[in-house]
C-alpha atoms as a PDB file:
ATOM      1  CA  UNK A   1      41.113  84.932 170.323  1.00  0.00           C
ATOM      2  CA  UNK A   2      43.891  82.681 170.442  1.00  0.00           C
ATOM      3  CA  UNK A   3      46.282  85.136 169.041  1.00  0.00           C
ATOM      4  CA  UNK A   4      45.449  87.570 172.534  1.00  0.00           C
ATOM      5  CA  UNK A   5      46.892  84.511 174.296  1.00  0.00           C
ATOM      6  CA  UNK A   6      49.758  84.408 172.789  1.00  0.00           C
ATOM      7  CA  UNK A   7      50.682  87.870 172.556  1.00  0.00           C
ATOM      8  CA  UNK A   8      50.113  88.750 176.181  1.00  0.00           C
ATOM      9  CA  UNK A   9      54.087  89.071 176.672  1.00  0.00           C
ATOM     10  CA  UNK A  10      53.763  91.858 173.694  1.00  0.00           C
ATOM     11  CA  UNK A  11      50.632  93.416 175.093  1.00  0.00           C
ATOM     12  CA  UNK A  12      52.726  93.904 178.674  1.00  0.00           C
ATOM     13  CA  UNK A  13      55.827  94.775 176.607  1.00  0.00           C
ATOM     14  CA  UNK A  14      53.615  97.489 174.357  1.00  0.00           C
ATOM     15  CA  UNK A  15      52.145  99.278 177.820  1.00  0.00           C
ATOM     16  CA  UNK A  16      56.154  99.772 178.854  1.00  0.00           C
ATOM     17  CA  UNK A  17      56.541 101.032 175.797  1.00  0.00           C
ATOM     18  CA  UNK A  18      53.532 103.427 175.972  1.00  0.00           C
ATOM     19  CA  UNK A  19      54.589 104.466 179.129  1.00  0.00           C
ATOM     20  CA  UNK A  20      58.132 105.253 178.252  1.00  0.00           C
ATOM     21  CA  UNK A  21      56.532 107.897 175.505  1.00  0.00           C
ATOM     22  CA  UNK A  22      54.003 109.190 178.088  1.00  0.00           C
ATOM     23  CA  UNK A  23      56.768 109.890 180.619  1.00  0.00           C
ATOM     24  CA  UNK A  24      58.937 110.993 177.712  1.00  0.00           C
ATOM     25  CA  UNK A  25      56.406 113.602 176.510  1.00  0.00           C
ATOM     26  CA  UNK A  26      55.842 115.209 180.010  1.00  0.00           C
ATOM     27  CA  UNK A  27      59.534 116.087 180.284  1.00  0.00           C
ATOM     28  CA  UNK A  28      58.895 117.448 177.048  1.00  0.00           C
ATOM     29  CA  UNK A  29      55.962 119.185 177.863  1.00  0.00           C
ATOM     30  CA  UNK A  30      57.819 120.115 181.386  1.00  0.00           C
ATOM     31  CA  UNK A  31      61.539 121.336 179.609  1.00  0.00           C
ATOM     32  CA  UNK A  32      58.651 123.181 176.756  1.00  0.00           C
ATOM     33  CA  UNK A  33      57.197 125.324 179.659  1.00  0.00           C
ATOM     34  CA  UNK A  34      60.678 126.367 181.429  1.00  0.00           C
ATOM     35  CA  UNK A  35      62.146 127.486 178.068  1.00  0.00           C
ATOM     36  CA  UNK A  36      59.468 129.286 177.030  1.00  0.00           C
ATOM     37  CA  UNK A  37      60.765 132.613 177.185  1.00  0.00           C
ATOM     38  CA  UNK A  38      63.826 131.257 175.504  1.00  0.00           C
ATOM     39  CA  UNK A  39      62.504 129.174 173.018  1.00  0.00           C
ATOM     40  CA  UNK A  40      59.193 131.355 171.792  1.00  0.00           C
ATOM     41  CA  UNK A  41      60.938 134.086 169.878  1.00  0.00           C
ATOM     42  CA  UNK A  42      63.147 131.733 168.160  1.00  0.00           C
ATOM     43  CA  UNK A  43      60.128 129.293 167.048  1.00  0.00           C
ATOM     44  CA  UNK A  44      58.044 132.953 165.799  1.00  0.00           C
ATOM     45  CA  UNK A  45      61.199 133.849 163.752  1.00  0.00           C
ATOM     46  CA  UNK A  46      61.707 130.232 161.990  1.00  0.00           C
ATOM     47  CA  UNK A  47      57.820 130.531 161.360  1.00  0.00           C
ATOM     48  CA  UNK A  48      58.078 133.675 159.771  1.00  0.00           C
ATOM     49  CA  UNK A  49      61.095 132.717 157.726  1.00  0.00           C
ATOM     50  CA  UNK A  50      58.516 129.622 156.662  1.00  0.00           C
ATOM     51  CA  UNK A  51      55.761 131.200 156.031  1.00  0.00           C
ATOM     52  CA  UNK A  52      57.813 134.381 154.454  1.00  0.00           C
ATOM     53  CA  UNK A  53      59.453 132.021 152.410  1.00  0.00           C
ATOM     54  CA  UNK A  54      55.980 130.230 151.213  1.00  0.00           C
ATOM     55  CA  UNK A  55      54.599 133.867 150.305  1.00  0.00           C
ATOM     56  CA  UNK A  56      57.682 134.432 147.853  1.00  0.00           C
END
């Protein structure tokens, strides 16, 4: 219990962090669903040159 007390600067310091990622995954959720239609058919042709590549 005494180690909670001490670390209360790291537990505030830990939320900024885990807000920074949330905020930081909604743009990349947000910049994801704008360049869809850009970004789709070039993600389906690296998959199939994965996956073609894992058949050979």
């Amino acid at each position: 219990m005494e180690n909670l007390k001490n670390q209360d600067g790291n537990i505030r310091k830990l939320a900024w962090d885990l807000g920074m990622v949330f905020v930081i995954i909604i743009l990349f959720i947000f910049l994801g669903i704008v360049l869809a239609p850009y970004t789709l058919p070039f993600i389906g042709r690296v998959l199939n040159f994965i996956l073609g590549s894992f058949n050979m």
